[in-house]
Protein backbone atom coordinates (compact mmCIF):
# COMPACT_ATOMS: atom_id res chain seq x y z
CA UNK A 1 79.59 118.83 114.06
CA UNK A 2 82.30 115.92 113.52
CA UNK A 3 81.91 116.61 109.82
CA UNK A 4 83.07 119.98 110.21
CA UNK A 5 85.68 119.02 112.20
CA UNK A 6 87.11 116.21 109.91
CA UNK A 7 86.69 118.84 106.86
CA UNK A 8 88.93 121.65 109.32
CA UNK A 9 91.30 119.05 109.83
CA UNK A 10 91.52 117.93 106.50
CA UNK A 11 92.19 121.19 105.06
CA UNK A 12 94.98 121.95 107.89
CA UNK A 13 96.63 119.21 106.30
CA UNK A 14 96.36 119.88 102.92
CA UNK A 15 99.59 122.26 102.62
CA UNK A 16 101.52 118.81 104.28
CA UNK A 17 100.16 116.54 102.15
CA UNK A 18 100.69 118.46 99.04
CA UNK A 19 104.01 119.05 99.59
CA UNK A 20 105.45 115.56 100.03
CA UNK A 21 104.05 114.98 96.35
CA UNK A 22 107.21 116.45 94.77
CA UNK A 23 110.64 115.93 95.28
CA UNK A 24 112.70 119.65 96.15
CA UNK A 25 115.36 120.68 93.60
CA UNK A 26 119.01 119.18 94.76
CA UNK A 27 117.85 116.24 96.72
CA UNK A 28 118.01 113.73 93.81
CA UNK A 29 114.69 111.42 92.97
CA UNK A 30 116.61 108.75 91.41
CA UNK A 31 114.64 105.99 93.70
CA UNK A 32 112.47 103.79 92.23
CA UNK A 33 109.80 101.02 93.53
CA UNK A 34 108.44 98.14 91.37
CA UNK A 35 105.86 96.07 91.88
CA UNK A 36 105.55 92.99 89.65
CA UNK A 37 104.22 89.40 89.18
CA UNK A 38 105.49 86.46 86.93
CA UNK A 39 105.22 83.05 85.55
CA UNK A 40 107.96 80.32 85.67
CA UNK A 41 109.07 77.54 84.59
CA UNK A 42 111.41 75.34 86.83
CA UNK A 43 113.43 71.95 87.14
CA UNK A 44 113.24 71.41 90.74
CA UNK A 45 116.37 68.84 90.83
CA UNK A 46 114.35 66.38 92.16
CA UNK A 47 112.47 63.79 89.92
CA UNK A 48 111.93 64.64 86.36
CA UNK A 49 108.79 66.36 86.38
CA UNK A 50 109.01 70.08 85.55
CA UNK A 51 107.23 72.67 87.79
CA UNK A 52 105.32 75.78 86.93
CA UNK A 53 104.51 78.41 89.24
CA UNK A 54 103.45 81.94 89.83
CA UNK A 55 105.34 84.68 91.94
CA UNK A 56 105.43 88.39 92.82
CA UNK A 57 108.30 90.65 93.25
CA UNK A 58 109.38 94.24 94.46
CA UNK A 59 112.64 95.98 93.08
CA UNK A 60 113.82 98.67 95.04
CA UNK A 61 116.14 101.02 93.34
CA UNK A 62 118.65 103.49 95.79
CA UNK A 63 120.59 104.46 92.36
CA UNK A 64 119.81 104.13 88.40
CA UNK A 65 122.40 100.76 88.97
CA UNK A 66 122.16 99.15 92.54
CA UNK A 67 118.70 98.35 93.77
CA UNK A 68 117.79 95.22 95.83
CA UNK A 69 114.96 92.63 94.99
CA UNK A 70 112.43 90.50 97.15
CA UNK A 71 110.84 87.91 95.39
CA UNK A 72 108.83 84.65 96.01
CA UNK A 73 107.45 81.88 93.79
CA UNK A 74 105.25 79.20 94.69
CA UNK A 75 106.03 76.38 91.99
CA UNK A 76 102.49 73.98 92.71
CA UNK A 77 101.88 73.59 88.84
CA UNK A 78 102.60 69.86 87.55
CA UNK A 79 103.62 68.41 90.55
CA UNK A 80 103.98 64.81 90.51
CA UNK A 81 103.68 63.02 93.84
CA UNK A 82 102.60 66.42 95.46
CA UNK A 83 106.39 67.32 95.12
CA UNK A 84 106.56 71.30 94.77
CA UNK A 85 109.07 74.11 96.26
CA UNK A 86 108.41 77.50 97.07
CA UNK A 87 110.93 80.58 97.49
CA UNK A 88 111.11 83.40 99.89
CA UNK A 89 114.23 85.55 98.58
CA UNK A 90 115.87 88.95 99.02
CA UNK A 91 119.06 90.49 97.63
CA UNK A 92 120.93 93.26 95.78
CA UNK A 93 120.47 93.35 92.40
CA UNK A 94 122.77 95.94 89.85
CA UNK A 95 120.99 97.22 86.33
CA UNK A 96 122.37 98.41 82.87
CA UNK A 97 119.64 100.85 81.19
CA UNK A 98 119.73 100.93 77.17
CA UNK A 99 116.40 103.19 75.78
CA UNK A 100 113.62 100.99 76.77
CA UNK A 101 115.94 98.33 77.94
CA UNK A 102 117.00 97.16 81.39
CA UNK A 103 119.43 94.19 81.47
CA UNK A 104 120.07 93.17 85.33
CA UNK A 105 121.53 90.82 87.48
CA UNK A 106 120.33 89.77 90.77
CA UNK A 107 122.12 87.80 94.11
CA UNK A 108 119.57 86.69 96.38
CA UNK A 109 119.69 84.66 99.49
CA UNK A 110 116.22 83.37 101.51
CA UNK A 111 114.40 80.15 102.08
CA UNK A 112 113.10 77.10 100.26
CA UNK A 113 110.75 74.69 101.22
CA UNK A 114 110.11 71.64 99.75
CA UNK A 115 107.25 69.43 100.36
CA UNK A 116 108.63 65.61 99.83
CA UNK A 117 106.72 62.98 97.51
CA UNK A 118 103.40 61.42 98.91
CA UNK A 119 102.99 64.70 101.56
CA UNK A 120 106.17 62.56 103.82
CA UNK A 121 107.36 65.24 104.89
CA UNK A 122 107.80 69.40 104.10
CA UNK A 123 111.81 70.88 104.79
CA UNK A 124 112.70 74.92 104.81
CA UNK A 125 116.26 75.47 103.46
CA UNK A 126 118.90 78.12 102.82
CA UNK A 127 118.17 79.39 99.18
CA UNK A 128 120.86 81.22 97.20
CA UNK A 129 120.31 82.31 94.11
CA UNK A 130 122.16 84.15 90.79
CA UNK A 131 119.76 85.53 88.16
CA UNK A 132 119.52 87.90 85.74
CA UNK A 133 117.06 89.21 82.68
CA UNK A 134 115.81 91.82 80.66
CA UNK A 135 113.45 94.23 81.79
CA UNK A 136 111.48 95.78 78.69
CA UNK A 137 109.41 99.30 79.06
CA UNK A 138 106.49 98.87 77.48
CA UNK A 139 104.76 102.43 78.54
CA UNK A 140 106.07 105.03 81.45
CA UNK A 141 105.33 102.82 84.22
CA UNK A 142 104.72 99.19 83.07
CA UNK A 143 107.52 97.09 82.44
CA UNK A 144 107.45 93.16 81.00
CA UNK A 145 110.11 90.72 82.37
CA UNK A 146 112.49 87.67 80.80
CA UNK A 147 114.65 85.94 83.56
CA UNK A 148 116.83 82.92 84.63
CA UNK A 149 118.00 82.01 87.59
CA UNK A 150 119.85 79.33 89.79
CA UNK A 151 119.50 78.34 93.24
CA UNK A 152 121.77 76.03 95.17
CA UNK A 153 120.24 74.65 98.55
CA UNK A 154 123.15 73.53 100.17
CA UNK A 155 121.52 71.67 103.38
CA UNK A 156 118.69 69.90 101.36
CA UNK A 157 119.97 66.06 102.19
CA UNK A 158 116.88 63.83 100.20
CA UNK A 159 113.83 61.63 101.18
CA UNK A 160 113.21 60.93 104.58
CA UNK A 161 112.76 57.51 103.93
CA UNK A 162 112.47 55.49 100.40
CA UNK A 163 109.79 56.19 98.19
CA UNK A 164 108.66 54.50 95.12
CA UNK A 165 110.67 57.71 92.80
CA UNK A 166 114.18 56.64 92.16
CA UNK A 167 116.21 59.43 93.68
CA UNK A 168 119.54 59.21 95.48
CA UNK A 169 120.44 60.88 98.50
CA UNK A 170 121.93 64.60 97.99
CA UNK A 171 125.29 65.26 99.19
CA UNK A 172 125.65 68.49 97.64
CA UNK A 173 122.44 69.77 97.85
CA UNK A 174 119.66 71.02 95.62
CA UNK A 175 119.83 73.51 92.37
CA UNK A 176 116.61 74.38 90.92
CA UNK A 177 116.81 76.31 88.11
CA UNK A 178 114.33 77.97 85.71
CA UNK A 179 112.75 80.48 84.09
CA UNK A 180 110.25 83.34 84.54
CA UNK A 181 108.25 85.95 82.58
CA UNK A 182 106.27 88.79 84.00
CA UNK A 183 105.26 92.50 84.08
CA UNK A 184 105.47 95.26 86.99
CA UNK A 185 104.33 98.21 87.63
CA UNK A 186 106.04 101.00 88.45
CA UNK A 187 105.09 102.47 92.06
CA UNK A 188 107.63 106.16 91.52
């Protein structure tokens, strides 16, 4: 008996469902969601060992230009003295298509953690961050990914207390800056 039911129901529902599968005529479509992942390559500002790291991101796209981005990165590759930062960010980001080509530009503001040499301590921070890249379409929905971007942590003020890595006290802050490569997917 509850099969029957669940099939009734199911088939009720079936006009719904297949309707909110296409967009109507005269109410646009130009939104787009992306769903990607990526590689990078970053100079923390602190020390002189490089970090690598992995990270996922969404782009949201309201118009064929203005979208907004959430990203995060996790940079725990080649840490030395169990130094690594990670990123929580979101912002607007504004696009230029070409053919296959998307060049775009990105301003993102967020969090940053840092963990501190030896495990002394782990900080969050304002993040801010300019970017850009190149988005390349390699078939209708899959997309590879070239970026840079710069962060400034303005409150990041140093060690907690001396360590055995020569690094001076921060007035201005932090700026990690890198690079990233990826792919996405694209959702619609």
């Amino acid at each position: 008996m509850t099969k029957k039911f669940l099939l009734f129901a199911a088939l009720l529902l079936l006009p719904t469902i297949s309707r909110a599968q296409v967009v109507a005529a005269g109410k646009g479509g130009n939104q787009q969601l992306y769903v990607g992942g990526t590689v990078s390559d970053f100079d923390p500002d602190y020390g002189w060992q490089r970090l690598y790291g992995i990270g996922a991101y969404v782009d949201y796209n309201l118009t064929p230009k203005l979208g907004a981005e959430a990203e995060v990165r996790f940079h725990r590759f080649n840490q030395l003295s169990n130094i690594h930062e990670d990123n929580y960010l979101i912002g607007p980001r504004y696009s230029y298509h070409r053919k296959r080509y998307t060049l775009f530009a990105k301003g993102l503001v967020g969090v940053g953690t840092f963990n501190f040499p030896f495990n002394a301590a782990h900080g969050s921070y304002l993040a801010l961050a300019l970017g850009g890249g190149l988005d390349y379409r390699l078939t209708r929905r899959i997309y590879v990914r070239g970026e840079y971007e710069y962060q400034l942590w303005p409150g990041f003020v140093g060690p907690p207390d001396p360590t055995p890595i020569p690094i001076q006290n921060r007035p201005n802050g932090l700026t990690p800056n890198g690079f990233a490569v990826g792919a996405s997917y694209r959702i619609f």
